[in-house]
N, C-alpha and C. Protein backbone atom coordinates (compact mmCIF):
# COMPACT_ATOMS: atom_id res chain seq x y z
N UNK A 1 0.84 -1.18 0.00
CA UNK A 1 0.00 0.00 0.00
C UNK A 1 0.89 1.24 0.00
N UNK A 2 0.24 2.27 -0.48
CA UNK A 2 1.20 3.26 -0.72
C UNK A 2 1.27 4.10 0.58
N UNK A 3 2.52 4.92 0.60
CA UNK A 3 2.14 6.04 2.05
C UNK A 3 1.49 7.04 1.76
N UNK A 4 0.97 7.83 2.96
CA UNK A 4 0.37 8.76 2.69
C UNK A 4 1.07 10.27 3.58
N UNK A 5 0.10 11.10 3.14
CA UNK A 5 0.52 12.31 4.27
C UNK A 5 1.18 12.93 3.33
N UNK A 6 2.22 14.25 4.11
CA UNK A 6 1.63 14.82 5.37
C UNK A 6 0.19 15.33 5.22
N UNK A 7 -0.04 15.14 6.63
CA UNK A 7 -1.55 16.22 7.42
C UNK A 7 -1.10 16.91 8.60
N UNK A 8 -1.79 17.41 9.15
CA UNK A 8 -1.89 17.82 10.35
C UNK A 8 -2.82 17.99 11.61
N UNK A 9 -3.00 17.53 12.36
CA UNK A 9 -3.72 17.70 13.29
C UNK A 9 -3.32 18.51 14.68
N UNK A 10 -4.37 19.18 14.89
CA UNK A 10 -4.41 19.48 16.31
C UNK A 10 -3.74 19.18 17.72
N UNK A 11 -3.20 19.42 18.40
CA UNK A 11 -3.19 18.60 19.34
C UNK A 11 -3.11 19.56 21.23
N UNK A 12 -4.41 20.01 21.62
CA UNK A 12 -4.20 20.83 22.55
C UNK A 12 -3.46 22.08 22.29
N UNK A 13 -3.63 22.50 20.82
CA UNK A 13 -2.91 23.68 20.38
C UNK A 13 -1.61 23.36 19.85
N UNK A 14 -1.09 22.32 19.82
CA UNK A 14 -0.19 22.28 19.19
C UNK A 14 -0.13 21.24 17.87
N UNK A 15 0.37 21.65 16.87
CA UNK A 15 0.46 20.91 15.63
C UNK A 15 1.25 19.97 15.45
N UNK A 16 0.65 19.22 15.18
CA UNK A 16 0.91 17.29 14.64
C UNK A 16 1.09 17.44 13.38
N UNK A 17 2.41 16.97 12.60
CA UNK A 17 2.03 16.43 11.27
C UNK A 17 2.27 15.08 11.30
N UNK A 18 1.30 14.18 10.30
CA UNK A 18 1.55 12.62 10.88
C UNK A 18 1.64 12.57 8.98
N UNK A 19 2.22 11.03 9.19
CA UNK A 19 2.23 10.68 7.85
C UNK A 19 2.31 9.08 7.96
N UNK A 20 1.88 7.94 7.34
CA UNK A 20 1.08 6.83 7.20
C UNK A 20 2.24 6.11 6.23
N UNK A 21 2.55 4.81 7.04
CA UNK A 21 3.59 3.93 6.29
C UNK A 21 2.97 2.85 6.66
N UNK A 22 3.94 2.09 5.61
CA UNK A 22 3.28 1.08 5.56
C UNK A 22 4.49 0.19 6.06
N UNK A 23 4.31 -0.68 7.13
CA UNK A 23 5.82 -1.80 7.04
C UNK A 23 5.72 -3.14 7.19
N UNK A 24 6.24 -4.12 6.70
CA UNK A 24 5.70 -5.50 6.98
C UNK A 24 3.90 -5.88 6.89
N UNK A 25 3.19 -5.09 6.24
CA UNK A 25 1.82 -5.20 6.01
C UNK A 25 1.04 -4.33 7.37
N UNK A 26 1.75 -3.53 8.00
CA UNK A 26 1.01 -2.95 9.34
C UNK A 26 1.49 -1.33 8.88
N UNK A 27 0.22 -0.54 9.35
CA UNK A 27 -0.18 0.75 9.03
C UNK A 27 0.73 1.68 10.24
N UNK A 28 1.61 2.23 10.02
CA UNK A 28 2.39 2.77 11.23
C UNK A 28 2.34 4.36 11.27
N UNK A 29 1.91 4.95 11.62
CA UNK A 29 1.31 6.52 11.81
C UNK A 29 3.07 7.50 12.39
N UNK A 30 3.33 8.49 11.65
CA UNK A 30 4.89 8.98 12.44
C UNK A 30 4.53 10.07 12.44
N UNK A 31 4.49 10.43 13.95
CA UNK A 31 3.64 12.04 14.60
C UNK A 31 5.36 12.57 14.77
N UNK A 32 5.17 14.00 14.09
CA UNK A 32 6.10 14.83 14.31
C UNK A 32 5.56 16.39 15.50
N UNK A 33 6.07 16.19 16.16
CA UNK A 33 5.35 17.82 17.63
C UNK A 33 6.14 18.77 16.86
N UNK A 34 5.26 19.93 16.85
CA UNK A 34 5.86 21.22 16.14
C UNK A 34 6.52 21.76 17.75
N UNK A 35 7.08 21.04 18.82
CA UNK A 35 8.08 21.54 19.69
C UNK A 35 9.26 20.30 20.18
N UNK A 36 9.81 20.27 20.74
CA UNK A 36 10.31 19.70 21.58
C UNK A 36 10.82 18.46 21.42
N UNK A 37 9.26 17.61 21.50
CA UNK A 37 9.07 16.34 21.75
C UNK A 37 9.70 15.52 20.58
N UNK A 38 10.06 14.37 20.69
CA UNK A 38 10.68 13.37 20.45
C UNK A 38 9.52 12.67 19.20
N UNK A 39 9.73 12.40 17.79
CA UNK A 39 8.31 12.30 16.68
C UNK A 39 7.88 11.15 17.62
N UNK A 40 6.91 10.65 17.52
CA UNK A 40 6.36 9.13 18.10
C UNK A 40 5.86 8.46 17.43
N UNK A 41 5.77 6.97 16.77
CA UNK A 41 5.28 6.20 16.05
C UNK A 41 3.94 5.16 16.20
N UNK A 42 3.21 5.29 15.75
CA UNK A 42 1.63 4.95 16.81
C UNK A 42 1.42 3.88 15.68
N UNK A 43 0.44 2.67 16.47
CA UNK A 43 -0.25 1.58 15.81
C UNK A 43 -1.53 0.96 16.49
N UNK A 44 -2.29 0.41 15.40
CA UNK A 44 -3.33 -0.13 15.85
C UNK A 44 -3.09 -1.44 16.31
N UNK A 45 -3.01 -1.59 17.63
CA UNK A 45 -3.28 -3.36 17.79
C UNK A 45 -4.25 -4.03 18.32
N UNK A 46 -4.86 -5.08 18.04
CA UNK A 46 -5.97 -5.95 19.02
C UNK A 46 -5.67 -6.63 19.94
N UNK A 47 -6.28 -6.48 21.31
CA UNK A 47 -5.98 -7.19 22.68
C UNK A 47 -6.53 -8.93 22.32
N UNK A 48 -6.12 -9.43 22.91
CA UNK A 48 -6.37 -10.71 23.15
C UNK A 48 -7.96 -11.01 23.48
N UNK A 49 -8.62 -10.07 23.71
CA UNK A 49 -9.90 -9.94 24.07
C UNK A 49 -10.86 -9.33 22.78
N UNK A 50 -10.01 -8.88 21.79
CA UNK A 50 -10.55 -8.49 20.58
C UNK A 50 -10.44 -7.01 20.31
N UNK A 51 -10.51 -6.39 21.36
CA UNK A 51 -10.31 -4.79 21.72
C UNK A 51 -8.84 -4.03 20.69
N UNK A 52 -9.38 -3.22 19.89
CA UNK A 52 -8.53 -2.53 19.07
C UNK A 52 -8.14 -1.28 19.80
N UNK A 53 -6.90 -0.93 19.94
CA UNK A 53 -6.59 0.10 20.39
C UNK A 53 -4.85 0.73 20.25
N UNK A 54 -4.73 1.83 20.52
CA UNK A 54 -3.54 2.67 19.95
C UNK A 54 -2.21 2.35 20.76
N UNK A 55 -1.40 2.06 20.42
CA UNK A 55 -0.07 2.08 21.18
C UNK A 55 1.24 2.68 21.10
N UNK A 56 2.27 2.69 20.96
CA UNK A 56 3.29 3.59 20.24
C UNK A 56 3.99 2.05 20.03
N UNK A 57 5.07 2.57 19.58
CA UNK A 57 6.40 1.59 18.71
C UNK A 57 7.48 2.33 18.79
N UNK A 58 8.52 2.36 19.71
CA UNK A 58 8.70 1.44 20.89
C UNK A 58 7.68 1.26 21.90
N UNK A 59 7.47 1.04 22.45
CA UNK A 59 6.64 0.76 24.11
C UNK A 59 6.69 2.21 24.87
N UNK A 60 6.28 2.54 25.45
CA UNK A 60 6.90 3.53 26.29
C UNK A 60 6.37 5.10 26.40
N UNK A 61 5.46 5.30 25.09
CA UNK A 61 4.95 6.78 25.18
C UNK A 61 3.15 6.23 25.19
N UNK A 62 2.73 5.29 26.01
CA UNK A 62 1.23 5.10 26.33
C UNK A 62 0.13 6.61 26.04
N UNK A 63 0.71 6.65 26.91
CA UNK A 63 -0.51 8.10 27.44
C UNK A 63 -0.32 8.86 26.33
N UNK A 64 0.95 9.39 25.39
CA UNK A 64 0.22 9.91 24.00
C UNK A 64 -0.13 9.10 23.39
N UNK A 65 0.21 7.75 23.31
CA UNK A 65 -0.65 7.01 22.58
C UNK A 65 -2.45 6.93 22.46
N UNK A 66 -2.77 7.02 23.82
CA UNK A 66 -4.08 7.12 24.07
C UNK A 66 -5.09 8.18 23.73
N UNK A 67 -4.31 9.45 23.64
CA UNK A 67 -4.67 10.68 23.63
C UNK A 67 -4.53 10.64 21.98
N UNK A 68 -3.30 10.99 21.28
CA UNK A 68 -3.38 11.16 19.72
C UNK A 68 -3.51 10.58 19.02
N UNK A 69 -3.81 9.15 19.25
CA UNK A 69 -4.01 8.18 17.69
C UNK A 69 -5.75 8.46 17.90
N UNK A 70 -6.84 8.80 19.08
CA UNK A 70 -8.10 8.62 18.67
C UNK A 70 -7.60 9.88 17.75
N UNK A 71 -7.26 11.19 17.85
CA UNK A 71 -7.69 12.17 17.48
C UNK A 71 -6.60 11.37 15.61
N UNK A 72 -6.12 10.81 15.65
CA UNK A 72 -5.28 10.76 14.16
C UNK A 72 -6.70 9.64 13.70
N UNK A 73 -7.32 8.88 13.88
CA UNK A 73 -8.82 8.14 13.64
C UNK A 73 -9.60 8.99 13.13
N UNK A 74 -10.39 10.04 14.40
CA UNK A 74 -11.07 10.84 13.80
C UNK A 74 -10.53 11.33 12.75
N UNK A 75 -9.31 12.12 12.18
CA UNK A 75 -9.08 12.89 10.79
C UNK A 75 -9.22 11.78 9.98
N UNK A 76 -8.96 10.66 10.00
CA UNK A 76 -8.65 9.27 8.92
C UNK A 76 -10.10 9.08 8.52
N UNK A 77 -11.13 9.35 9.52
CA UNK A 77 -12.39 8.64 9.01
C UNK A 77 -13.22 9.73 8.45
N UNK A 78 -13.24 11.20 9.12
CA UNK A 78 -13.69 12.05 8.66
C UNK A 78 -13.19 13.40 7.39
N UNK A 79 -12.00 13.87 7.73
CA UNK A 79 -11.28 14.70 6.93
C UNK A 79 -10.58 13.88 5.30
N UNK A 80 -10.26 12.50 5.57
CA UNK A 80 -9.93 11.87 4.28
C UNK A 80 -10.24 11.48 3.22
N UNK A 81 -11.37 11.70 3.68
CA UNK A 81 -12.75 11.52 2.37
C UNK A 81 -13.06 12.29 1.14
């Protein structure tokens, strides 16, 4: 599949540009912070329970995980169209 991006999103006032790769057949999202922060690499995975939900790649940045991949969803399902 091809990549996509850049976009940008929101994020508590500060701007996200993300852009959409593709690696080994899995959709890998690479958030760049217009400050500071370190880009972070986000994915969709399913729990063992069936539950789809956001994580980063490495391990370790949860809590933006939780917070910016819904808001990188919402633009994917609504703004991409």
């Amino acid at each position: 599949m091809p990549e996509s991006g850049p976009y940008t999103i929101d994020y508590n006032g500060l701007m996200l540009t993300i852009t959409e790769h593709y690696i080994e057949g899995s959709r890998v999202f690479h958030v760049k912070f217009a400050n500071h922060l370190k880009p972070l690499n986000l994915v969709v995975v399913e729990s063992t329970k069936g539950t789809k939900y956001w994580t980063s790649v490495p391990p370790g940045r949860q809590a933006e995980a939780d917070e910016i991949g819904p808001l990188i969803g919402w633009y994917y399902h609504n703004k991409k169209k």
